[in-house]
N, C-alpha and C. Protein backbone atom coordinates (compact mmCIF):
# COMPACT_ATOMS: atom_id res chain seq x y z
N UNK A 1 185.77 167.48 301.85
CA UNK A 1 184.89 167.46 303.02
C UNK A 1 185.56 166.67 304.13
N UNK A 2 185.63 167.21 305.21
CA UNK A 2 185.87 166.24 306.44
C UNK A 2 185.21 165.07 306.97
N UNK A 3 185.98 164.18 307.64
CA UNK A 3 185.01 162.72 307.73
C UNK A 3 183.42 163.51 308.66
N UNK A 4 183.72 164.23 309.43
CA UNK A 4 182.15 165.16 310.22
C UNK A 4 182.02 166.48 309.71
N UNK A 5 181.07 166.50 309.30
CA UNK A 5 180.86 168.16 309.20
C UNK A 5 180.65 168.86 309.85
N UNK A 6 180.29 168.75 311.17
CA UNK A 6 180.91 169.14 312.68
C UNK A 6 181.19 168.52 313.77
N UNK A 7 182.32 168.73 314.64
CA UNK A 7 182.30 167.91 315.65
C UNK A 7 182.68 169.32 316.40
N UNK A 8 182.03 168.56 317.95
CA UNK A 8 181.45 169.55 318.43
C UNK A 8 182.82 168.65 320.17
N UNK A 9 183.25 169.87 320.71
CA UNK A 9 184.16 169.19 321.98
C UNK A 9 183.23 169.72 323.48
N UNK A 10 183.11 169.12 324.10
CA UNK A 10 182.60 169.44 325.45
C UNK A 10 183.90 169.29 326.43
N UNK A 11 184.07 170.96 327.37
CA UNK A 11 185.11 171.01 328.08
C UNK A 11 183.95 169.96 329.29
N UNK A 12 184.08 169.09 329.72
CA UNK A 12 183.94 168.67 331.32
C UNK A 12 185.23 168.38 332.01
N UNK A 13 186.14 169.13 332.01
CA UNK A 13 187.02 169.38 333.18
C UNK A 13 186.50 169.59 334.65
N UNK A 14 186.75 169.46 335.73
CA UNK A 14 186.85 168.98 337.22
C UNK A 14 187.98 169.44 337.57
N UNK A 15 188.10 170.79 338.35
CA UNK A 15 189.18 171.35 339.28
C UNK A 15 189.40 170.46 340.29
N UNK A 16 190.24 169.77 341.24
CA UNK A 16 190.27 169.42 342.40
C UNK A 16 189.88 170.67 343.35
N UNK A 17 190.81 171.59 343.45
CA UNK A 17 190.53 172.45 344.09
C UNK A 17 189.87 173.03 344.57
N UNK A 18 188.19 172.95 343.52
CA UNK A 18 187.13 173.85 343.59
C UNK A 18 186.95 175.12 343.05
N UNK A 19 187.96 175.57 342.59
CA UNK A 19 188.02 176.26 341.37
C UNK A 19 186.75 176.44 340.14
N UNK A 20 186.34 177.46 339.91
CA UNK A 20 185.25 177.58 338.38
C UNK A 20 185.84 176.46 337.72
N UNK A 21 184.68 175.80 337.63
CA UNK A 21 185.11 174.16 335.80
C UNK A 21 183.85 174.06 335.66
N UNK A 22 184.19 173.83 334.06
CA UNK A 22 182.61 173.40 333.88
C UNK A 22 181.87 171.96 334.16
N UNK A 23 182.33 171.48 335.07
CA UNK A 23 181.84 170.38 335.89
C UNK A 23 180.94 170.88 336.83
N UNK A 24 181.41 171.95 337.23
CA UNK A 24 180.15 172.49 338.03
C UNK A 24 178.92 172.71 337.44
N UNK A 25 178.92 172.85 336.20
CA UNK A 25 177.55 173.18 335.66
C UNK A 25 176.92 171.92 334.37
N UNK A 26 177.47 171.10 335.57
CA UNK A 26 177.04 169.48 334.78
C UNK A 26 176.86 169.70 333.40
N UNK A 27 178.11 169.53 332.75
CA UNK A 27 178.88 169.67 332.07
C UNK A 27 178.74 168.14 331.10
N UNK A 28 178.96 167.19 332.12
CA UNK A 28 179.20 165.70 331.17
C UNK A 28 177.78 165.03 331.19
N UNK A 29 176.44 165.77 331.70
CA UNK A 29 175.71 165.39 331.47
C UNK A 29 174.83 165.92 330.30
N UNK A 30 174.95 167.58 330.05
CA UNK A 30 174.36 167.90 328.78
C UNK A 30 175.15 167.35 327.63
N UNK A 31 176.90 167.15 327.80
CA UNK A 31 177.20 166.71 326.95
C UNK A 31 176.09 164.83 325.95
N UNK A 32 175.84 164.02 327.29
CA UNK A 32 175.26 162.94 327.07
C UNK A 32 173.78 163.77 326.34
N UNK A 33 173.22 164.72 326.69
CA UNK A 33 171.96 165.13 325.92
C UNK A 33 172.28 165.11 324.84
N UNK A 34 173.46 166.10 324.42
CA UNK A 34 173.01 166.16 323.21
C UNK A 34 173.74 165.26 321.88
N UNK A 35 174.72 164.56 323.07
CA UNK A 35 174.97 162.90 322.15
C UNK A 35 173.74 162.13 321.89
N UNK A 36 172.65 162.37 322.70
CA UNK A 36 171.63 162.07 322.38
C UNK A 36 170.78 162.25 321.42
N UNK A 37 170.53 163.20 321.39
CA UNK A 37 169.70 164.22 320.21
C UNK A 37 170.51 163.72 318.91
N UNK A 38 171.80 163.96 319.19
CA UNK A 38 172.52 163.60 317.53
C UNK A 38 172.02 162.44 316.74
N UNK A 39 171.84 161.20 317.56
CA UNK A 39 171.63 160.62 317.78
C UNK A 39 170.47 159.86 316.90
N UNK A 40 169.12 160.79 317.95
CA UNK A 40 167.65 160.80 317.81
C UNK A 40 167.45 161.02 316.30
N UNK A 41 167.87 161.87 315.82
CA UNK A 41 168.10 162.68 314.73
C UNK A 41 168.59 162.39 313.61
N UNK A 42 169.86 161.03 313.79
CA UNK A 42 170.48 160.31 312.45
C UNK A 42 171.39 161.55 312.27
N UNK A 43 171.91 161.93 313.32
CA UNK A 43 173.43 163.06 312.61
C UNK A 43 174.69 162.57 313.14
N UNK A 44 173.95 161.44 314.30
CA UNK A 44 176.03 160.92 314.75
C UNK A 44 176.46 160.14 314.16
N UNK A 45 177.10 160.54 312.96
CA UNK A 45 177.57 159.10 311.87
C UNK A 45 178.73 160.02 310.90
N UNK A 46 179.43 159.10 310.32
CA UNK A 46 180.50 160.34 309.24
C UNK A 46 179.19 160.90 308.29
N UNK A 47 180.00 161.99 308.09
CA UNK A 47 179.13 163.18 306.99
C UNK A 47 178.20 164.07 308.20
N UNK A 48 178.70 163.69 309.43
CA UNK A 48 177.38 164.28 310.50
C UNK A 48 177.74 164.97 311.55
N UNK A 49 177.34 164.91 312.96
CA UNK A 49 178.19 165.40 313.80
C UNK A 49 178.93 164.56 314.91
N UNK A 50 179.81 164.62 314.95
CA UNK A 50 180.30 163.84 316.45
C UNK A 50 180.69 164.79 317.44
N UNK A 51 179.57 164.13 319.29
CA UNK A 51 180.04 165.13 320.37
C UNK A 51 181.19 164.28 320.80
N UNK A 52 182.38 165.08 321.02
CA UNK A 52 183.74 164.36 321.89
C UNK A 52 183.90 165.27 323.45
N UNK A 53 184.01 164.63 324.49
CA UNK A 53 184.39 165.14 325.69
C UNK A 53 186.34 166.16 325.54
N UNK A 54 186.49 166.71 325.88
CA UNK A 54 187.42 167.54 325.84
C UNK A 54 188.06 167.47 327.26
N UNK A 55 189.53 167.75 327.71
CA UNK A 55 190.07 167.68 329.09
C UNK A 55 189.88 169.48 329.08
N UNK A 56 190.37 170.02 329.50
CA UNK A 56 190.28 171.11 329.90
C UNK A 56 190.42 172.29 328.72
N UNK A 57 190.03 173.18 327.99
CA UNK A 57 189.72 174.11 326.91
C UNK A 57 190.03 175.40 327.47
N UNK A 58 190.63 175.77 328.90
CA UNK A 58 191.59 176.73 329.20
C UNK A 58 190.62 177.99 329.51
N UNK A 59 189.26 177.80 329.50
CA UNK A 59 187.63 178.99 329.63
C UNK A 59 186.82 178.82 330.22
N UNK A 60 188.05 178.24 331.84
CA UNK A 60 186.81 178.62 332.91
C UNK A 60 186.27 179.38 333.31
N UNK A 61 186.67 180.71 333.39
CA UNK A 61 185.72 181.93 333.47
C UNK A 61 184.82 182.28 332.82
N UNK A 62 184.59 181.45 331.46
CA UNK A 62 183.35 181.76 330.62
C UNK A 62 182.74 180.79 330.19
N UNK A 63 182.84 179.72 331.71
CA UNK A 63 182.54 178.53 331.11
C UNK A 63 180.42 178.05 331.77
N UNK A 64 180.33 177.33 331.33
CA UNK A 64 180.48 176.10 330.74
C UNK A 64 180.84 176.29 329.21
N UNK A 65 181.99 175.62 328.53
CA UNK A 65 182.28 176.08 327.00
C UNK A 65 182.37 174.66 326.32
N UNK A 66 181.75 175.01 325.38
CA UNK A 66 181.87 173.97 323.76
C UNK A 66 182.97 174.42 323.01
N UNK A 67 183.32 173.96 322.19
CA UNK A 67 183.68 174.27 320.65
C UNK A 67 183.21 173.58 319.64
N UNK A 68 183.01 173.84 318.49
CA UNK A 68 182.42 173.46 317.23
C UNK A 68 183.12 173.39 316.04
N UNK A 69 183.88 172.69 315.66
CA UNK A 69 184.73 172.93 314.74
C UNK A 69 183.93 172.07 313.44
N UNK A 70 184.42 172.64 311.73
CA UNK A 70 185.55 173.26 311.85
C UNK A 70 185.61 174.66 311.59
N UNK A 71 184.59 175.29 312.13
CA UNK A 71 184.55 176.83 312.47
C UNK A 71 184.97 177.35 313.64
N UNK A 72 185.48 177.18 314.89
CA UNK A 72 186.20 176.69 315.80
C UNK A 72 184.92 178.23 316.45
N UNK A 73 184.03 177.73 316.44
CA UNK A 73 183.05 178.47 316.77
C UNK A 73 182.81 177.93 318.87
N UNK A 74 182.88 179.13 319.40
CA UNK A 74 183.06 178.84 320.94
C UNK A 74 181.54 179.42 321.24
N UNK A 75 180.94 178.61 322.27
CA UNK A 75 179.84 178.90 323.19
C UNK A 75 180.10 178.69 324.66
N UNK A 76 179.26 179.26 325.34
CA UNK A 76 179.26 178.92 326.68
C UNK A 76 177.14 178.56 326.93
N UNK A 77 176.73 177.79 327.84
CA UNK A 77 175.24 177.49 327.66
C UNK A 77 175.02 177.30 329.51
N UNK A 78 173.70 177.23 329.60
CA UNK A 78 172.94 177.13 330.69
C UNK A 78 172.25 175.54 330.89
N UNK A 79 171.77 175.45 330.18
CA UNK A 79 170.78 174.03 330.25
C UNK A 79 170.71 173.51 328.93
N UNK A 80 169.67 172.55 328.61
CA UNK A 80 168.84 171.85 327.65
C UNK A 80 168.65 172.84 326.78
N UNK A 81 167.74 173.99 327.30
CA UNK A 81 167.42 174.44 326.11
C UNK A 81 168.47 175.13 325.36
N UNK A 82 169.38 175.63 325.71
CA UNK A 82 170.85 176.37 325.21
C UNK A 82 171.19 175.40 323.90
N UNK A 83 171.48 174.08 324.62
CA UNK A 83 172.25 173.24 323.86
C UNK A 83 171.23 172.73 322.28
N UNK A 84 169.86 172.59 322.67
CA UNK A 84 169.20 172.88 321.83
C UNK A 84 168.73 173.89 320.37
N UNK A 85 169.28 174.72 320.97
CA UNK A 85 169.71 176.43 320.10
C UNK A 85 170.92 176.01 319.54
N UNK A 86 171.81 175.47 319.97
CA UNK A 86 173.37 175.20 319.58
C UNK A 86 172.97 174.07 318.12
N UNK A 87 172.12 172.97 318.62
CA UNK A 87 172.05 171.68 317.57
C UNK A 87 171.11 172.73 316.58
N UNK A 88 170.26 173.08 317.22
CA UNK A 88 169.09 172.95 315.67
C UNK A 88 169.52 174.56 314.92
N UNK A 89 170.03 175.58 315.59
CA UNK A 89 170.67 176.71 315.05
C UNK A 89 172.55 176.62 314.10
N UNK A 90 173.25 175.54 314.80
CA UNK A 90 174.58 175.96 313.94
C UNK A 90 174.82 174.57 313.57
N UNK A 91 174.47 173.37 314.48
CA UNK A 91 174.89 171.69 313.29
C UNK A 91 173.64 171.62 312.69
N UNK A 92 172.67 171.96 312.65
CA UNK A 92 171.50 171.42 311.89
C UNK A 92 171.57 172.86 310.95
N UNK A 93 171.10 174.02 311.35
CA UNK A 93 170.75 175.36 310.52
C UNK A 93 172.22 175.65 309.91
N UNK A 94 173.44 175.78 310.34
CA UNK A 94 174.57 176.14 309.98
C UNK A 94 175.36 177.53 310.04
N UNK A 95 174.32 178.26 311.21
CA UNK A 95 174.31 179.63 311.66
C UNK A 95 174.87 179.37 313.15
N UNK A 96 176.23 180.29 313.15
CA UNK A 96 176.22 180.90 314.73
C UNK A 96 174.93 181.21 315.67
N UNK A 97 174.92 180.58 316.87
CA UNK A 97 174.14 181.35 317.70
C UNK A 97 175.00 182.42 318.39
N UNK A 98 174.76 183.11 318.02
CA UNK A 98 175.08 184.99 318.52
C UNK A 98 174.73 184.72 319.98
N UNK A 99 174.00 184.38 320.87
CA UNK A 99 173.29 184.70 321.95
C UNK A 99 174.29 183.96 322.56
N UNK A 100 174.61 183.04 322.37
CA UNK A 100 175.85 182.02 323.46
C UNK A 100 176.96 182.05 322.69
N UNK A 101 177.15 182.68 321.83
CA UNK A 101 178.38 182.72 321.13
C UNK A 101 179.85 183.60 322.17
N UNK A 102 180.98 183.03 322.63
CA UNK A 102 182.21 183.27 323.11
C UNK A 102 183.11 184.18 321.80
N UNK A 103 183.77 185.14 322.40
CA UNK A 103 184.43 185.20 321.17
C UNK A 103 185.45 184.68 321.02
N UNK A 104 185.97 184.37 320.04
CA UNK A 104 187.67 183.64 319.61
C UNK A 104 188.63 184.24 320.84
């Protein structure tokens, strides 16, 4: 077993340029939600999940994007409730969400 049984990366990359990033779609703040929730929940600890910020994950066009490893399972999300579907459907349930699911 791995020290997490999922850890989960949040791209919040920031183009200078202005360029698509998922900074535009406040990005390092759902990440803090759902460090939160992990949290709330008793799952951010080894055997659990850890959220890590990520530099750039190379999917700004389909971004805002997560990854989830170690199924290297990719999403892209909208808000709260997205990220919500993400915790209680694939780190808590252990199922892909199909609906925000990126493909490889």
């Amino acid at each position: 077993m791995s020290y997490y049984r999922h850890h989960v990366f949040f791209c919040t990359n920031r183009r200078d340029d202005g360029s698509q990033c998922c900074a535009q779609y406040d990005a390092a703040n759902l990440r803090d939600y759902l460090k939160q929730r992990t949290r709330e929940l008793d799952l951010a600890s080894p055997g659990g999940v850890r959220i890590n910020t990520a530099g750039c994950l190379n999917r700004c066009a389909e971004g805002p994007v997560i990854v989830v490893y170690p199924e290297a399972t990719w999403y892209t999300y909208v808000d709260r409730e997205d990220i919500e579907e993400i915790l209680t459907g694939h780190l808590i349930g252990g199922r892909a969400v199909e609906r925000l699911r990126l493909p490889d």
